[in-house]
N, C-alpha and C. Protein backbone atom coordinates (compact mmCIF):
# COMPACT_ATOMS: atom_id res chain seq x y z
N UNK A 1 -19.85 22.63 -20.94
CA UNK A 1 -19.95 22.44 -19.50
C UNK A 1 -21.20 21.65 -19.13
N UNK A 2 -22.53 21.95 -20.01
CA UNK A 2 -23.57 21.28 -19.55
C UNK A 2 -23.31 19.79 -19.71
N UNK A 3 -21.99 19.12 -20.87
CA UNK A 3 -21.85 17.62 -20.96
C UNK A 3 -21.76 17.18 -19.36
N UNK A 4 -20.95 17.91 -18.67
CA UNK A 4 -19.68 17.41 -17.86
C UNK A 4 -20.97 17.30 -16.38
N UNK A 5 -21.72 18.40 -16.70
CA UNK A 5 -22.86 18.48 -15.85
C UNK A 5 -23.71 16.91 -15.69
N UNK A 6 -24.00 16.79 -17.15
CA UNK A 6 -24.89 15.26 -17.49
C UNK A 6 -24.44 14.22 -16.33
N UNK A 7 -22.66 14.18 -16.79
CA UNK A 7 -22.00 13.08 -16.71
C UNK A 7 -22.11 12.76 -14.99
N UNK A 8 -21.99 13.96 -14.57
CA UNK A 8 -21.51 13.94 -13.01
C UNK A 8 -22.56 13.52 -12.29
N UNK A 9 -24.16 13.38 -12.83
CA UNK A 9 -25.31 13.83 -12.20
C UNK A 9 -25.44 12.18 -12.53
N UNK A 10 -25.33 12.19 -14.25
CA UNK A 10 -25.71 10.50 -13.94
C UNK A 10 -24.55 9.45 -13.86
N UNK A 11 -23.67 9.49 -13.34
CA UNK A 11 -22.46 8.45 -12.61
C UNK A 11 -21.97 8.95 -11.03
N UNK A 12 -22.65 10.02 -10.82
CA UNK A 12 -21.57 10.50 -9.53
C UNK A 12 -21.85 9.08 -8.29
N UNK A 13 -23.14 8.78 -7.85
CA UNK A 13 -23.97 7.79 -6.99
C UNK A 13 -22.72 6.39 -7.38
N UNK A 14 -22.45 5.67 -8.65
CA UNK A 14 -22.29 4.98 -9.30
C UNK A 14 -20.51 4.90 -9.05
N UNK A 15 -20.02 6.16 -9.05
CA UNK A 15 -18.50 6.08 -8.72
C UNK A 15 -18.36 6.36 -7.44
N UNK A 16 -18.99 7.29 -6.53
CA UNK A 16 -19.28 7.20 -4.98
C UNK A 16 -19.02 5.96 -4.03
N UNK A 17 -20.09 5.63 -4.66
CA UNK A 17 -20.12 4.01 -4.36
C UNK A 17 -19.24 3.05 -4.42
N UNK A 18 -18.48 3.28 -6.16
CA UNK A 18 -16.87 2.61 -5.78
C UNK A 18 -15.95 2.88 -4.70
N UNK A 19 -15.73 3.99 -4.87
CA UNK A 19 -15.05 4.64 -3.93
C UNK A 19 -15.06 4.39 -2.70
N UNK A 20 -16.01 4.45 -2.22
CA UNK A 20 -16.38 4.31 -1.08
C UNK A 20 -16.35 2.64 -0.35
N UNK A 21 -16.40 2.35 -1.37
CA UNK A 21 -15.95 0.64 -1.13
C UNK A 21 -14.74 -0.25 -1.50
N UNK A 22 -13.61 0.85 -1.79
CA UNK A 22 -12.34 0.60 -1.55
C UNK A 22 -11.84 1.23 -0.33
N UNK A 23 -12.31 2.52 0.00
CA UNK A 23 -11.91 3.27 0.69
C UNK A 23 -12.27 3.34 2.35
N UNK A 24 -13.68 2.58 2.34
CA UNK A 24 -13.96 3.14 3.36
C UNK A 24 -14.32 4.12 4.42
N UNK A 25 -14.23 4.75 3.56
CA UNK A 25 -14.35 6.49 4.60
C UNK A 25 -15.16 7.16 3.74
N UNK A 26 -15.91 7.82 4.13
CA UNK A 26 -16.97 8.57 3.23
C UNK A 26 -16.27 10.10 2.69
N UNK A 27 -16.02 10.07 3.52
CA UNK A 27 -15.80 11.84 3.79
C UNK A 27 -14.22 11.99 2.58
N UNK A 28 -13.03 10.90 2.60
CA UNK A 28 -12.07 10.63 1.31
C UNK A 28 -13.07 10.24 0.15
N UNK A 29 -13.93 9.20 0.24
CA UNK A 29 -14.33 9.30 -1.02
C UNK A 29 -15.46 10.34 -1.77
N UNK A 30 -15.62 11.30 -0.65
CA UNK A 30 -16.48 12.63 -1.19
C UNK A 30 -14.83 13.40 -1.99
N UNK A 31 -13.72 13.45 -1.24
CA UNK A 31 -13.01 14.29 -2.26
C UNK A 31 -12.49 13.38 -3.55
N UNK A 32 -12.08 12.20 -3.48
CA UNK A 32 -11.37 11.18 -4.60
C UNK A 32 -12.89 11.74 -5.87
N UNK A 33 -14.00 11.85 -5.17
CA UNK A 33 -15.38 11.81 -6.42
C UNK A 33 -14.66 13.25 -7.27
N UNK A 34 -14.69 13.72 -6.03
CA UNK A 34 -14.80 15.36 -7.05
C UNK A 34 -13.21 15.28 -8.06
N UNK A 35 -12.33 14.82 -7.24
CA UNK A 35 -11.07 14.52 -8.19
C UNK A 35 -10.96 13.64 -9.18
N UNK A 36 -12.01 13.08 -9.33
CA UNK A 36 -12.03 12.49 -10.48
C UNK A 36 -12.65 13.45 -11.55
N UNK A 37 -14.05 13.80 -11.30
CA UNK A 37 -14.30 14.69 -12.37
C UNK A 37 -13.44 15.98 -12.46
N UNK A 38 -12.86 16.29 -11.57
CA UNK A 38 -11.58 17.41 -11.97
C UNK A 38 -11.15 17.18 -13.50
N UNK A 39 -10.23 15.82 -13.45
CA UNK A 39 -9.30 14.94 -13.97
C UNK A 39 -10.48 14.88 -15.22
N UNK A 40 -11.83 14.42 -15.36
CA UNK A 40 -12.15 14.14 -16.40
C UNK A 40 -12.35 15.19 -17.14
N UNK A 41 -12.72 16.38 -16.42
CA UNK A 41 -12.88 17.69 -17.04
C UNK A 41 -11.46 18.00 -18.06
N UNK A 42 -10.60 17.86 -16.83
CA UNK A 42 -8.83 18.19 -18.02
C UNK A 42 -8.87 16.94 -19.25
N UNK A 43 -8.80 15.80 -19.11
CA UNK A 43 -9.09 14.53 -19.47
C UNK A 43 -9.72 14.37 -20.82
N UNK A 44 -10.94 15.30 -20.76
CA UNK A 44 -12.17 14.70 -21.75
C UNK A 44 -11.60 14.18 -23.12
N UNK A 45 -11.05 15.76 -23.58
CA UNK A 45 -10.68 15.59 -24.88
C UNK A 45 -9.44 14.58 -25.44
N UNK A 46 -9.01 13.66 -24.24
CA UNK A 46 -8.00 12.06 -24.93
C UNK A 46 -9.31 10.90 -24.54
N UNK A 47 -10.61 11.25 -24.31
CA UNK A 47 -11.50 9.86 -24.30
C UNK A 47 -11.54 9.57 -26.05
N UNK A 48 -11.32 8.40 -25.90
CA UNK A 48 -11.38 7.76 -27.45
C UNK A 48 -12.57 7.07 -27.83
N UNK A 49 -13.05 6.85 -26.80
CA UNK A 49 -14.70 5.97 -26.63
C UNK A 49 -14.43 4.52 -27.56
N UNK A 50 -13.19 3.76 -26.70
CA UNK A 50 -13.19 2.63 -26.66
C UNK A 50 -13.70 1.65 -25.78
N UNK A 51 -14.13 2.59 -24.51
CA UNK A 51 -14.80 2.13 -23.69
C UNK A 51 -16.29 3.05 -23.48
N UNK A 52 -16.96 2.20 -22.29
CA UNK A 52 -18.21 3.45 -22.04
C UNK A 52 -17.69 4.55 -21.27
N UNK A 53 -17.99 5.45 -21.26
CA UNK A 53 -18.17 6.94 -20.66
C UNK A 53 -18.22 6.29 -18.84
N UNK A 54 -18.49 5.23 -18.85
CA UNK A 54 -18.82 4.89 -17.22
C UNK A 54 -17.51 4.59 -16.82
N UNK A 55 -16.99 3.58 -17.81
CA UNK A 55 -15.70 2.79 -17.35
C UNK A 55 -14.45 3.62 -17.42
N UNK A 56 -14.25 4.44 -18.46
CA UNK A 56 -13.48 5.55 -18.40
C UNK A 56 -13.91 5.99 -16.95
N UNK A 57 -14.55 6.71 -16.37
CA UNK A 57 -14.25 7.42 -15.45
C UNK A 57 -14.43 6.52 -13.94
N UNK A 58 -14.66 5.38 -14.58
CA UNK A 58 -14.55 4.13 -13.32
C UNK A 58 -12.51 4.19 -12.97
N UNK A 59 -12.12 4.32 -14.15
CA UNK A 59 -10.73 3.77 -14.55
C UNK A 59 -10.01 5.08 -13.91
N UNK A 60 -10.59 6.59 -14.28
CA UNK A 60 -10.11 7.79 -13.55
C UNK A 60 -10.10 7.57 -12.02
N UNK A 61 -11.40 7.26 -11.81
CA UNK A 61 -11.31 6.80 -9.99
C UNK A 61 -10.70 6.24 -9.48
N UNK A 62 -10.01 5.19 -10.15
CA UNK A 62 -9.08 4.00 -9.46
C UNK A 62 -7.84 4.76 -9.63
N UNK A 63 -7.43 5.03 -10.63
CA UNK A 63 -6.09 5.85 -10.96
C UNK A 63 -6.04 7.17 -9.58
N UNK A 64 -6.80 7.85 -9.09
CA UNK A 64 -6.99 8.77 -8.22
C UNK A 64 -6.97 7.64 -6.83
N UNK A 65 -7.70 7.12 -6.92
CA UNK A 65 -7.39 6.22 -5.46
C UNK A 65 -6.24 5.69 -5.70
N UNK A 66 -5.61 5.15 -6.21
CA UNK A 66 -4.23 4.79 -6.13
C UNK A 66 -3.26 5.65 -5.56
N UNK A 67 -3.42 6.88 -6.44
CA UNK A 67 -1.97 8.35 -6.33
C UNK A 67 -2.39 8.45 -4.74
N UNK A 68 -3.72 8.25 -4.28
CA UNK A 68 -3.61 8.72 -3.37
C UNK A 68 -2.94 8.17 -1.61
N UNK A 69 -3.36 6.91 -2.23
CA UNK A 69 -2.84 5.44 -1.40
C UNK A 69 -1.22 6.01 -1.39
N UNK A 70 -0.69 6.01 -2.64
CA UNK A 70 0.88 6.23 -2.61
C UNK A 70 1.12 7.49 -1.63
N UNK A 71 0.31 8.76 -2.16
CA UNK A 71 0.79 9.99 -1.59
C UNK A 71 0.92 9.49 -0.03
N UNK A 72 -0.33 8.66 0.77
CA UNK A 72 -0.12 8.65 2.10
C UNK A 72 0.59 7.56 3.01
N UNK A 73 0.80 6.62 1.73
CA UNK A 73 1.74 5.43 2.30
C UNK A 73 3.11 5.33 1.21
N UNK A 74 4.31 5.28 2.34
CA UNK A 74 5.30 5.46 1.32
C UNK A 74 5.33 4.17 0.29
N UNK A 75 5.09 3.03 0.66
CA UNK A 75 5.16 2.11 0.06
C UNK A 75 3.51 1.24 0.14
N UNK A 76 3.39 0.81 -0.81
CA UNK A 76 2.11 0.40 -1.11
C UNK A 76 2.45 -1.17 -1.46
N UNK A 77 2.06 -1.80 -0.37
CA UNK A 77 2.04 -3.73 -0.28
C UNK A 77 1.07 -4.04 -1.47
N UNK A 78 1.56 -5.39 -1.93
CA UNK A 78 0.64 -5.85 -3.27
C UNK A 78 -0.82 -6.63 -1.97
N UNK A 79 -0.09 -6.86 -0.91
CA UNK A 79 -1.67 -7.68 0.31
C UNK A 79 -2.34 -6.37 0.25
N UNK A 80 -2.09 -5.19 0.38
CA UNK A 80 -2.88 -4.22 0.71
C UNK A 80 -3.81 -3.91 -0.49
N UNK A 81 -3.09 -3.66 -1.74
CA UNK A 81 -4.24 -3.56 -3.16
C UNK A 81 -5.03 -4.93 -3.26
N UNK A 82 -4.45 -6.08 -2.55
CA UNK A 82 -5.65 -7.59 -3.34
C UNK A 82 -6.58 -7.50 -2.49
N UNK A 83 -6.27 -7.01 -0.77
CA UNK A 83 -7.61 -6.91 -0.10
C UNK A 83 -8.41 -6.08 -0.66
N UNK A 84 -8.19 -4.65 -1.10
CA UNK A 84 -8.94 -3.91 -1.70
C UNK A 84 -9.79 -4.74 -3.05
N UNK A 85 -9.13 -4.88 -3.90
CA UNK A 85 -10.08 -5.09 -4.86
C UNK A 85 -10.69 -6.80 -4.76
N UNK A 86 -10.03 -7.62 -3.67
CA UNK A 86 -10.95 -8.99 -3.34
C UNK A 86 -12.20 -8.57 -2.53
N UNK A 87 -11.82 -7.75 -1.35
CA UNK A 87 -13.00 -7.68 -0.68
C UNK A 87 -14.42 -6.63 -0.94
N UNK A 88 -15.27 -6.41 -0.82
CA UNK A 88 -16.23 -5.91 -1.44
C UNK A 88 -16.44 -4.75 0.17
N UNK A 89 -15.84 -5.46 1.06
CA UNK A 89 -16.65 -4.47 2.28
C UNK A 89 -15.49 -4.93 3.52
N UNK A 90 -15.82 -4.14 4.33
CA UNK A 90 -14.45 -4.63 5.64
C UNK A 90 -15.02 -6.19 6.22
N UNK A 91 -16.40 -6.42 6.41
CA UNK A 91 -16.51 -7.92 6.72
C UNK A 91 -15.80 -8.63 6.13
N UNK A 92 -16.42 -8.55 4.49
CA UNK A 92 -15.29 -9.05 3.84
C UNK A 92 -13.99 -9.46 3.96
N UNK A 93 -13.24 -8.72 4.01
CA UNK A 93 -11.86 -8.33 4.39
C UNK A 93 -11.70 -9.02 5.33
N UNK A 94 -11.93 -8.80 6.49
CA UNK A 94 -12.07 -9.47 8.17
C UNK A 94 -12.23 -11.26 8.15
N UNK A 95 -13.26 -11.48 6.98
CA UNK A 95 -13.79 -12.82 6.74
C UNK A 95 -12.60 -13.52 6.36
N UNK A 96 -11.60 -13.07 5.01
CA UNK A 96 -10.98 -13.40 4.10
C UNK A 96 -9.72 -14.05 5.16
N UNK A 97 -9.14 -12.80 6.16
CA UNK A 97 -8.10 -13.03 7.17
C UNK A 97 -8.17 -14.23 7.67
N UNK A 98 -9.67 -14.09 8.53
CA UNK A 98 -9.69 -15.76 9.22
C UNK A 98 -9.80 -16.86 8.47
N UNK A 99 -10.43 -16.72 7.34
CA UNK A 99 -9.55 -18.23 6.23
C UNK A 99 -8.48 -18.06 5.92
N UNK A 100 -7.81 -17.03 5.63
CA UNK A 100 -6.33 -17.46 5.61
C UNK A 100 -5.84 -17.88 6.78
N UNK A 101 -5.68 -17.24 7.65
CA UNK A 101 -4.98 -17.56 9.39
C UNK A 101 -5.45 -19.50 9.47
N UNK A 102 -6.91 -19.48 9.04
CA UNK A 102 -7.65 -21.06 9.35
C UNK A 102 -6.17 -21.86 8.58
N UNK A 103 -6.47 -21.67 7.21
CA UNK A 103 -5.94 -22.25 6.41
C UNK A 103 -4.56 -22.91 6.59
N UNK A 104 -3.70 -21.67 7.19
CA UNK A 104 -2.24 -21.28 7.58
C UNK A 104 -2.19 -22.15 8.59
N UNK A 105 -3.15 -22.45 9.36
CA UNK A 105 -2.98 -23.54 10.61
C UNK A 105 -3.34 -24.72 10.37
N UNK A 106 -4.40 -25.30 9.33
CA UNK A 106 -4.41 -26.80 9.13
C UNK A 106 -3.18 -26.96 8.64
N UNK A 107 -2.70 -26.41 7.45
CA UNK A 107 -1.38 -26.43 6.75
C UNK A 107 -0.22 -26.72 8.01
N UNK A 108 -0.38 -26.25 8.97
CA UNK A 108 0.91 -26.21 9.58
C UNK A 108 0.10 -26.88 10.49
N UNK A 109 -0.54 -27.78 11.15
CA UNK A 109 -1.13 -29.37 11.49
C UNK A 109 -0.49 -29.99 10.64
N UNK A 110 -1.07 -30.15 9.70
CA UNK A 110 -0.47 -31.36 8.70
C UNK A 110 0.78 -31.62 8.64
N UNK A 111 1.52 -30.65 8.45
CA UNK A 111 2.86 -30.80 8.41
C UNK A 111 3.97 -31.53 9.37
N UNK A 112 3.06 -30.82 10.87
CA UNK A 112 3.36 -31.81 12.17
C UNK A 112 3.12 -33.17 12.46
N UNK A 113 1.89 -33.35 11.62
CA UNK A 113 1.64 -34.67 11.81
C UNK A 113 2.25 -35.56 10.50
N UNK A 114 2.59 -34.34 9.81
CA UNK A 114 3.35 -35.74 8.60
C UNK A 114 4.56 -36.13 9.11
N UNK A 115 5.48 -34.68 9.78
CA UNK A 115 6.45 -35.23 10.46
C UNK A 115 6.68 -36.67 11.32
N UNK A 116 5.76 -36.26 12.24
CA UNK A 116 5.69 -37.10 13.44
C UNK A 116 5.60 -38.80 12.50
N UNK A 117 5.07 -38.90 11.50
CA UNK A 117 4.44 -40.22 11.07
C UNK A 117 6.09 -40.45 10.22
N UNK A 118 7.03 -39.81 9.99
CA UNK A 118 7.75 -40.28 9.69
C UNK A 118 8.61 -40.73 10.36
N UNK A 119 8.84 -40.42 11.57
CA UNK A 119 9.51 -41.19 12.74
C UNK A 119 8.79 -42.30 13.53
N UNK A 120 7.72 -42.87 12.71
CA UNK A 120 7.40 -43.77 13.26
C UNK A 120 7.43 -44.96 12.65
């Protein structure tokens, strides 16, 4: 028990922090934290230590934010997981929209004006 103690004390800040920056909400990623070390507690004994001890339970966190995305949305959009793991923060996110929307509208300029130049 004192391992599991180590582990939690020195990654909890470290997966928090993920969490919390997919998620957004503090107060979900205070429970997704503790459900992860749940999971690593049942877990421990299939770590193969092909990876670090960090990334394993980086990899538990995401797997827990996922189930949980599903549990509350029946269907889970592939736009909804790329904003998550493109954007780093909701500016982010917010930023990303208005270059696409930008983008989506020169694109569809151009197109009008290629038209137009072919009837001329």
């Amino acid at each position: 028990m004192k391992q599991i103690e180590k582990l939690y004390f020195t990654y909890k800040k470290d997966i928090y922090q993920y969490l919390l920056s997919i998620t957004q909400n503090p107060a979900l990623s205070e429970d997704l934290l503790s459900e992860t070390f749940v999971r690593a507690i049942y877990s421990i004994g299939n770590f193969k230590e092909n990876s670090s001890v960090k990334t394993w339970l980086f990899g538990i966190a995401r797997h827990v934010w996922l189930q949980n995305l599903r549990k509350d949305k029946s269907a889970i959009e592939y736009n909804d997981l790329l904003e998550f793991y493109v954007a780093d923060n909701i500016v982010d996110t917010m930023n990303a929209k208005l270059l696409a929307n930008r983008v989506m509208e020169l694109l569809e300029t151009k197109k009008s004006i290629l038209k137009k130049e072919e009837f001329i």
